[in-house]
PDB file of N, CA and C in Angstrom:
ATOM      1  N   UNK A   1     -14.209  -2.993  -4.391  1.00  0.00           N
ATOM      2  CA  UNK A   1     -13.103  -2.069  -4.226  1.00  0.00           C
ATOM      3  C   UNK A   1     -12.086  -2.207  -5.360  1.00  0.00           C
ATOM      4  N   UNK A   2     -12.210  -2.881  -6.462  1.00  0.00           N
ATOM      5  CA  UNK A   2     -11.462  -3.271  -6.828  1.00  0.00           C
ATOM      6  C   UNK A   2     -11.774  -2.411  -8.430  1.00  0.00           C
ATOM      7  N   UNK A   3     -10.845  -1.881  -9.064  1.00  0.00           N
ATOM      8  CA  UNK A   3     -11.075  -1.355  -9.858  1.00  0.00           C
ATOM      9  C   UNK A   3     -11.408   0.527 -10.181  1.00  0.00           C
ATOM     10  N   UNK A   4     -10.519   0.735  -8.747  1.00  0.00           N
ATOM     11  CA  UNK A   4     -10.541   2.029  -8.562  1.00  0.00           C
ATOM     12  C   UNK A   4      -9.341   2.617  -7.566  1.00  0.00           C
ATOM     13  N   UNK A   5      -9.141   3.542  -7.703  1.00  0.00           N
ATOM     14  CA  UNK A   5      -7.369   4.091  -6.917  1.00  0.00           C
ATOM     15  C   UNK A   5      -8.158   4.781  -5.770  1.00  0.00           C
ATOM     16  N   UNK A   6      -7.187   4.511  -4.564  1.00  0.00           N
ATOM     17  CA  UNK A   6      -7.144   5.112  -3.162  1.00  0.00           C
ATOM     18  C   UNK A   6      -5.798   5.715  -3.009  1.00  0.00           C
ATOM     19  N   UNK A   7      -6.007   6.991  -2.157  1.00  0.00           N
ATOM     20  CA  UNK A   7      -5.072   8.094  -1.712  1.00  0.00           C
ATOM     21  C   UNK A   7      -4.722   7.146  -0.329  1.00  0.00           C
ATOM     22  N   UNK A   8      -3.795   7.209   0.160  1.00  0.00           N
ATOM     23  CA  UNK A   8      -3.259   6.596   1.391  1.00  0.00           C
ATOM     24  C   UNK A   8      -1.753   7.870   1.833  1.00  0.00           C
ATOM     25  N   UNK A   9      -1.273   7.282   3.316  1.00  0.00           N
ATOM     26  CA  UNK A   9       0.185   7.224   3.643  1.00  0.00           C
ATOM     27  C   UNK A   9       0.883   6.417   3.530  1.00  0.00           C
ATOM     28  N   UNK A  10       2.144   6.796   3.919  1.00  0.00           N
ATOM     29  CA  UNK A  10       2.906   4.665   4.029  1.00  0.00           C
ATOM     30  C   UNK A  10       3.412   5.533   5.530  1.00  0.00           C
ATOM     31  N   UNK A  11       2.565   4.170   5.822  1.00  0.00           N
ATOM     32  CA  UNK A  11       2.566   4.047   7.548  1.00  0.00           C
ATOM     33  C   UNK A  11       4.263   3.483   8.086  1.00  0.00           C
ATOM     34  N   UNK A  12       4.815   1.987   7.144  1.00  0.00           N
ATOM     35  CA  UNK A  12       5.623   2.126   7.317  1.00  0.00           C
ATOM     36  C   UNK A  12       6.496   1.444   6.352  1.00  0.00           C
ATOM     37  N   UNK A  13       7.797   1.621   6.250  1.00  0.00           N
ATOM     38  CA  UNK A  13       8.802   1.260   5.724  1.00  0.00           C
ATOM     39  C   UNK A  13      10.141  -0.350   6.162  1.00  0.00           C
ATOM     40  N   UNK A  14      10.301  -1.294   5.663  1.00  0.00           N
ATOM     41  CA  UNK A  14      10.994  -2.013   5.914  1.00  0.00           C
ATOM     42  C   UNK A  14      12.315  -2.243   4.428  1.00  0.00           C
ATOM     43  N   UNK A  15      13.255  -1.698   4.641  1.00  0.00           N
ATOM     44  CA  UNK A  15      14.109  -1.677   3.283  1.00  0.00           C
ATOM     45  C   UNK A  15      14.985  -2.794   3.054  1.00  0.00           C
ATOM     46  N   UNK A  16      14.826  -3.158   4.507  1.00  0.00           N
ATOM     47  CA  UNK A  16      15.832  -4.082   4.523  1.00  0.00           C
ATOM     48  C   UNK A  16      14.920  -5.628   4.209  1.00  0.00           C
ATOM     49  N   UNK A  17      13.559  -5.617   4.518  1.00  0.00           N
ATOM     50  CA  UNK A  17      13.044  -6.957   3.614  1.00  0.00           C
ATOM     51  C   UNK A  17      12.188  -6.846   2.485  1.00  0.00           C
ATOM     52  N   UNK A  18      12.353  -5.351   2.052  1.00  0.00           N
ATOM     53  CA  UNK A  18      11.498  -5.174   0.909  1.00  0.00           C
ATOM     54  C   UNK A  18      10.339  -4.890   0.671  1.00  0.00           C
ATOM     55  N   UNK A  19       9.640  -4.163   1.975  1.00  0.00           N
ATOM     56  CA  UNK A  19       7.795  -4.540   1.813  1.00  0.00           C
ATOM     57  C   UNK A  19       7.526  -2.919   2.462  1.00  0.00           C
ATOM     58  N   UNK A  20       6.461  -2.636   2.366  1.00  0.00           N
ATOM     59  CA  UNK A  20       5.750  -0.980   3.164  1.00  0.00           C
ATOM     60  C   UNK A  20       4.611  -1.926   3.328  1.00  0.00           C
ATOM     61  N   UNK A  21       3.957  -0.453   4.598  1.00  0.00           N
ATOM     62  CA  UNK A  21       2.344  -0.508   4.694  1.00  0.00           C
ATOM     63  C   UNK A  21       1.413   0.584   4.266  1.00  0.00           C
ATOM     64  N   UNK A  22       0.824   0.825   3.734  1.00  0.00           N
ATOM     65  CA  UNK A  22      -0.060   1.995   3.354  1.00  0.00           C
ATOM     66  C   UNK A  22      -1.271   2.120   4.249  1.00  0.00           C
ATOM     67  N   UNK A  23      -1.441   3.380   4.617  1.00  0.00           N
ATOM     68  CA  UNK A  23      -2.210   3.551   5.820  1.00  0.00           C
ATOM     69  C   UNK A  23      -3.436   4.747   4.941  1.00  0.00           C
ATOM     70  N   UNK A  24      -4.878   3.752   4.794  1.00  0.00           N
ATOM     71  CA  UNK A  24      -5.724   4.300   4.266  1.00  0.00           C
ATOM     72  C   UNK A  24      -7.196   3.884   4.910  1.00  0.00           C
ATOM     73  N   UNK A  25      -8.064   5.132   5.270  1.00  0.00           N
ATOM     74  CA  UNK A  25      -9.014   4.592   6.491  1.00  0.00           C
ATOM     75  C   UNK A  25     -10.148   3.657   5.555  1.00  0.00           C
ATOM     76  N   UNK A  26     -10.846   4.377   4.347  1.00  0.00           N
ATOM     77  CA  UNK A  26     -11.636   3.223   3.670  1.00  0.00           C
ATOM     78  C   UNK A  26     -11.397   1.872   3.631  1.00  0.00           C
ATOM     79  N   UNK A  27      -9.689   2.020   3.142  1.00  0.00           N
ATOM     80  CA  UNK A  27      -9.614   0.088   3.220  1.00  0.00           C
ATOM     81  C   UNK A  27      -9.788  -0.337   4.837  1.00  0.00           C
ATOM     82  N   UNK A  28      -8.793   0.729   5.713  1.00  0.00           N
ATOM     83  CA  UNK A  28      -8.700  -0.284   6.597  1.00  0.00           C
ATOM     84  C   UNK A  28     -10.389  -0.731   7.438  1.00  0.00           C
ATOM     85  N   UNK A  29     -11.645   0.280   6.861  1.00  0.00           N
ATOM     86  CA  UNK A  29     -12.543  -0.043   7.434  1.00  0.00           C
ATOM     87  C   UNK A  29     -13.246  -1.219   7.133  1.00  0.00           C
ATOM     88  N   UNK A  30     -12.859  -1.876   5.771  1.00  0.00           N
ATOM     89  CA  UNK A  30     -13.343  -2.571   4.992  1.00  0.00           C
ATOM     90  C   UNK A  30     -12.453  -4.011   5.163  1.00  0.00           C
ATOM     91  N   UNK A  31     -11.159  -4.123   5.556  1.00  0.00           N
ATOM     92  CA  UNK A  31     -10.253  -4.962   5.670  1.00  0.00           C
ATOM     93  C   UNK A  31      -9.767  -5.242   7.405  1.00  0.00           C
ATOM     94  N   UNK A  32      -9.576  -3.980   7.895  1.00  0.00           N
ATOM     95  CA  UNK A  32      -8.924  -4.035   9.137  1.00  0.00           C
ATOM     96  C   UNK A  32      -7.840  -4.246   8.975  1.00  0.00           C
ATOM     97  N   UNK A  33      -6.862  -3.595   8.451  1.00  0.00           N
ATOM     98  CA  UNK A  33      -5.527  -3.499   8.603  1.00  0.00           C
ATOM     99  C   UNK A  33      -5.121  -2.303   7.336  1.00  0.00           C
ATOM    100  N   UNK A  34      -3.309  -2.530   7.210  1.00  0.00           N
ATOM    101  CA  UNK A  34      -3.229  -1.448   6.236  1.00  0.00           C
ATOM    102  C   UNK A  34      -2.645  -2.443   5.295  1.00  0.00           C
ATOM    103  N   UNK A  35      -2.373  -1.720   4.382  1.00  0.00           N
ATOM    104  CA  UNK A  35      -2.052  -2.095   2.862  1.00  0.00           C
ATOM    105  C   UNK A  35      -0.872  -2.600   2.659  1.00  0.00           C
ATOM    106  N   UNK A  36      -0.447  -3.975   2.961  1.00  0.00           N
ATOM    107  CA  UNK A  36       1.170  -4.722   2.102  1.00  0.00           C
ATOM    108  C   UNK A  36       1.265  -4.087   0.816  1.00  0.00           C
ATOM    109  N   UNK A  37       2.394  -3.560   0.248  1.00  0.00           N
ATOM    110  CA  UNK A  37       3.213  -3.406  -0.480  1.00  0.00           C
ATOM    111  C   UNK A  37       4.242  -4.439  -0.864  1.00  0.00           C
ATOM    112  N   UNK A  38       4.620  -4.585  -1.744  1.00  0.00           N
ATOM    113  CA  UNK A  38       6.015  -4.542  -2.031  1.00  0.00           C
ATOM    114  C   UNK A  38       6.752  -3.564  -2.535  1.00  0.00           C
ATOM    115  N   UNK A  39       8.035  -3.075  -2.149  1.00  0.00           N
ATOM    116  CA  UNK A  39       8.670  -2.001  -1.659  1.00  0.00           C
ATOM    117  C   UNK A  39       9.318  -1.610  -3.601  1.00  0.00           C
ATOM    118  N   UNK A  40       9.542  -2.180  -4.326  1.00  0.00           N
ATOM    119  CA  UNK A  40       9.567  -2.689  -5.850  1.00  0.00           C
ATOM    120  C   UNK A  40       8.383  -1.890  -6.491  1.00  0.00           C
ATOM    121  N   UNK A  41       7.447  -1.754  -6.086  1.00  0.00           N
ATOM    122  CA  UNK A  41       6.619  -1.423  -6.621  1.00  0.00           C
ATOM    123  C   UNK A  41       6.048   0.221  -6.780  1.00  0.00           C
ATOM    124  N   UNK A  42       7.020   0.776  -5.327  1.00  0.00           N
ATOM    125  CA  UNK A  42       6.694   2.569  -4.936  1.00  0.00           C
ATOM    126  C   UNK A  42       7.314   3.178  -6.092  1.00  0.00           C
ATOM    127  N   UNK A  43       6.786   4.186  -6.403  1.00  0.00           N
ATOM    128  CA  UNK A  43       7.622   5.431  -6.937  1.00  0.00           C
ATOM    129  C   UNK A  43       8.990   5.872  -6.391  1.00  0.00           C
ATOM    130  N   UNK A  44       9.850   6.179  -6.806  1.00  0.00           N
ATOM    131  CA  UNK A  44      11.065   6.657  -6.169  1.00  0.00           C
ATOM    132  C   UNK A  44      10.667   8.008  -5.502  1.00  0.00           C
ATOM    133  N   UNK A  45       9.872   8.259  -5.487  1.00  0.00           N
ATOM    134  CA  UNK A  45       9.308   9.435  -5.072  1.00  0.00           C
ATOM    135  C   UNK A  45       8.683   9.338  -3.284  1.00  0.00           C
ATOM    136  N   UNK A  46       8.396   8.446  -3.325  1.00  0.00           N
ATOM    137  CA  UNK A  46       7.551   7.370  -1.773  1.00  0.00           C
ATOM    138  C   UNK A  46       7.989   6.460  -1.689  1.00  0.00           C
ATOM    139  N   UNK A  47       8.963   6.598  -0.974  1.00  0.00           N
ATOM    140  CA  UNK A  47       9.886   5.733  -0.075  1.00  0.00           C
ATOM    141  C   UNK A  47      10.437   5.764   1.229  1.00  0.00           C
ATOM    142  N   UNK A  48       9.239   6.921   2.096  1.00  0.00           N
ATOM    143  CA  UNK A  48       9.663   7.085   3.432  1.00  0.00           C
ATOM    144  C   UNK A  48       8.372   6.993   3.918  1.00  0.00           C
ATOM    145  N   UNK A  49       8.109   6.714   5.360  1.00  0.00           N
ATOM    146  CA  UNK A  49       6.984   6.837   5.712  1.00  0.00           C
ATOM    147  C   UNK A  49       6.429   8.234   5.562  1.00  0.00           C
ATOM    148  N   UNK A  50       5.263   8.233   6.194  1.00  0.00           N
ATOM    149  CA  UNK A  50       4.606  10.198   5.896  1.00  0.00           C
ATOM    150  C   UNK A  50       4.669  10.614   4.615  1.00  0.00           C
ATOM    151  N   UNK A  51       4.744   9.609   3.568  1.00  0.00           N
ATOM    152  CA  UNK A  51       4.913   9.925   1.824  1.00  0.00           C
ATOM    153  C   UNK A  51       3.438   9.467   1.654  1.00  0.00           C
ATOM    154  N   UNK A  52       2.813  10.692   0.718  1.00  0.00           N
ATOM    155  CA  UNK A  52       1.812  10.562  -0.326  1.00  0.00           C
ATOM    156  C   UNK A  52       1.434   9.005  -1.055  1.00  0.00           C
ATOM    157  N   UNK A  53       0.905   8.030  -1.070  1.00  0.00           N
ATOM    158  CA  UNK A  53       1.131   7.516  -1.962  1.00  0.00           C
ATOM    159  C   UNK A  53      -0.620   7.152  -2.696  1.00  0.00           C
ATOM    160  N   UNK A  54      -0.620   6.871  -4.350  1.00  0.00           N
ATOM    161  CA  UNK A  54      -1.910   6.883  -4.590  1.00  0.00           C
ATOM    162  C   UNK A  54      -1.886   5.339  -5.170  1.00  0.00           C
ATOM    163  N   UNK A  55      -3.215   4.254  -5.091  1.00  0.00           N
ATOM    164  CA  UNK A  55      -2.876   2.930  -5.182  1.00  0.00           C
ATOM    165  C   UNK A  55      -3.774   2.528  -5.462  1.00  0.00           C
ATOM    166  N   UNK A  56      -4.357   0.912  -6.167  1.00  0.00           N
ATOM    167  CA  UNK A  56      -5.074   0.091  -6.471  1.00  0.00           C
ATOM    168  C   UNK A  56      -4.700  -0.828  -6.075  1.00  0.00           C
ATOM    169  N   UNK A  57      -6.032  -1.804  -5.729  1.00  0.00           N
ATOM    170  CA  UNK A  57      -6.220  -2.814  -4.734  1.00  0.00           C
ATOM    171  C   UNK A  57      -6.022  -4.331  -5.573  1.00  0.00           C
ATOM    172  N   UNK A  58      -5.150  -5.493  -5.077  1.00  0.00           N
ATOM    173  CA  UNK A  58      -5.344  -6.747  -5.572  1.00  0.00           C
ATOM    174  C   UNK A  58      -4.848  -7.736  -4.396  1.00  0.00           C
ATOM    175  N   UNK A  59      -5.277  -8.968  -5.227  1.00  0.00           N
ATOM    176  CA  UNK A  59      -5.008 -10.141  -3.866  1.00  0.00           C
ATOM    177  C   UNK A  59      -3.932 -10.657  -3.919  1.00  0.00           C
ATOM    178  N   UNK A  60      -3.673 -10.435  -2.473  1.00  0.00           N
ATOM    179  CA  UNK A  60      -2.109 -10.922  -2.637  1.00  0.00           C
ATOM    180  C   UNK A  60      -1.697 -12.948  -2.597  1.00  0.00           C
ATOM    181  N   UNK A  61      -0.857 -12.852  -2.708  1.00  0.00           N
ATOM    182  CA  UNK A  61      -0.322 -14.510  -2.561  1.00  0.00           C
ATOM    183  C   UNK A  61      -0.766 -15.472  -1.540  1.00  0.00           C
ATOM    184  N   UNK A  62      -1.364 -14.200  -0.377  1.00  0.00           N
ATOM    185  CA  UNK A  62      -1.455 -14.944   0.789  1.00  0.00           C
ATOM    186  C   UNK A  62      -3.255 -14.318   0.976  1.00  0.00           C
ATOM    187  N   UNK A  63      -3.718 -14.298   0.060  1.00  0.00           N
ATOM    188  CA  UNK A  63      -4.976 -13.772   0.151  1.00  0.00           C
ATOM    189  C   UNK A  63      -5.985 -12.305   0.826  1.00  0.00           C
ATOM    190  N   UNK A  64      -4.774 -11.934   0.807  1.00  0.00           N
ATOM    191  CA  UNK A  64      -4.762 -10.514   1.583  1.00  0.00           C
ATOM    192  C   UNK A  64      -4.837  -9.628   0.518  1.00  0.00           C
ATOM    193  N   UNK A  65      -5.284  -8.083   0.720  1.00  0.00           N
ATOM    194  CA  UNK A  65      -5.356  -6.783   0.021  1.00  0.00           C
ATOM    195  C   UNK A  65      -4.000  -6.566  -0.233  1.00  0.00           C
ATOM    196  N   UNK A  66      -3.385  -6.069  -1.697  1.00  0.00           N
ATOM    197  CA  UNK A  66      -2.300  -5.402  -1.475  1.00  0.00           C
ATOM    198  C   UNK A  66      -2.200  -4.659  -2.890  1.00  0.00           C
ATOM    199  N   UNK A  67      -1.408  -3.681  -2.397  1.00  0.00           N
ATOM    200  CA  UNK A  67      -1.182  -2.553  -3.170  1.00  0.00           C
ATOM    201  C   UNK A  67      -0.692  -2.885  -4.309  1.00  0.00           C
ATOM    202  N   UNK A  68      -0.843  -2.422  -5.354  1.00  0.00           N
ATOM    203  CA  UNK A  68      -0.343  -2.380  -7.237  1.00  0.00           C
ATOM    204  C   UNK A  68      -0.514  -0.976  -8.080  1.00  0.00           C
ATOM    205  N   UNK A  69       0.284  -0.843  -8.835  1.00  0.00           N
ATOM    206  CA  UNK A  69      -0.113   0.409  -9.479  1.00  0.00           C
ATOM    207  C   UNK A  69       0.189   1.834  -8.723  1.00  0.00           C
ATOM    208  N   UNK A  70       1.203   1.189  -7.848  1.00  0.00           N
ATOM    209  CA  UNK A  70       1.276   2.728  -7.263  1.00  0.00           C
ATOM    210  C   UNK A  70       2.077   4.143  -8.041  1.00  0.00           C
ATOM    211  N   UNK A  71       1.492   5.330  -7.154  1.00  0.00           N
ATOM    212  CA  UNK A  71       1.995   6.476  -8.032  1.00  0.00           C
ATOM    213  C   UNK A  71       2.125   7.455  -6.601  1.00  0.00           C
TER     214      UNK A  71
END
């Protein structure tokens, strides 16, 4: 999965600690869950839930999927 962009939503928003979830069915079939963000990283454009967002996959700190490269 790695090395290619997925279309998602952002399921949800936390502003106040900095992080989203991106809600995309391929990953979550492949992972079981949705996509950590860091909130630093969206477009000013997607920054509410029910926003478009388009993304590439990496491992996060805690060994989990998470979003990079978003647009």
């Amino acid at each position: 999965m790695q090395d290619r962009r997925f279309d998602g939503v952002i399921k949800h928003v936390d502003k106040n600690n900095g992080y989203a979830f991106i809600e995309n069915s391929e990953t979550r079939r492949v992972f079981d869950r949705d996509i950590f963000v860091d909130i630093k990283l969206l477009p000013p454009s997607a920054d509410r839930k029910g926003d478009d967002i388009s993304f590439e996959l990496m491992v996060g700190r805690r060994g989990f999927p998470e979003a990079s490269n978003c647009k």
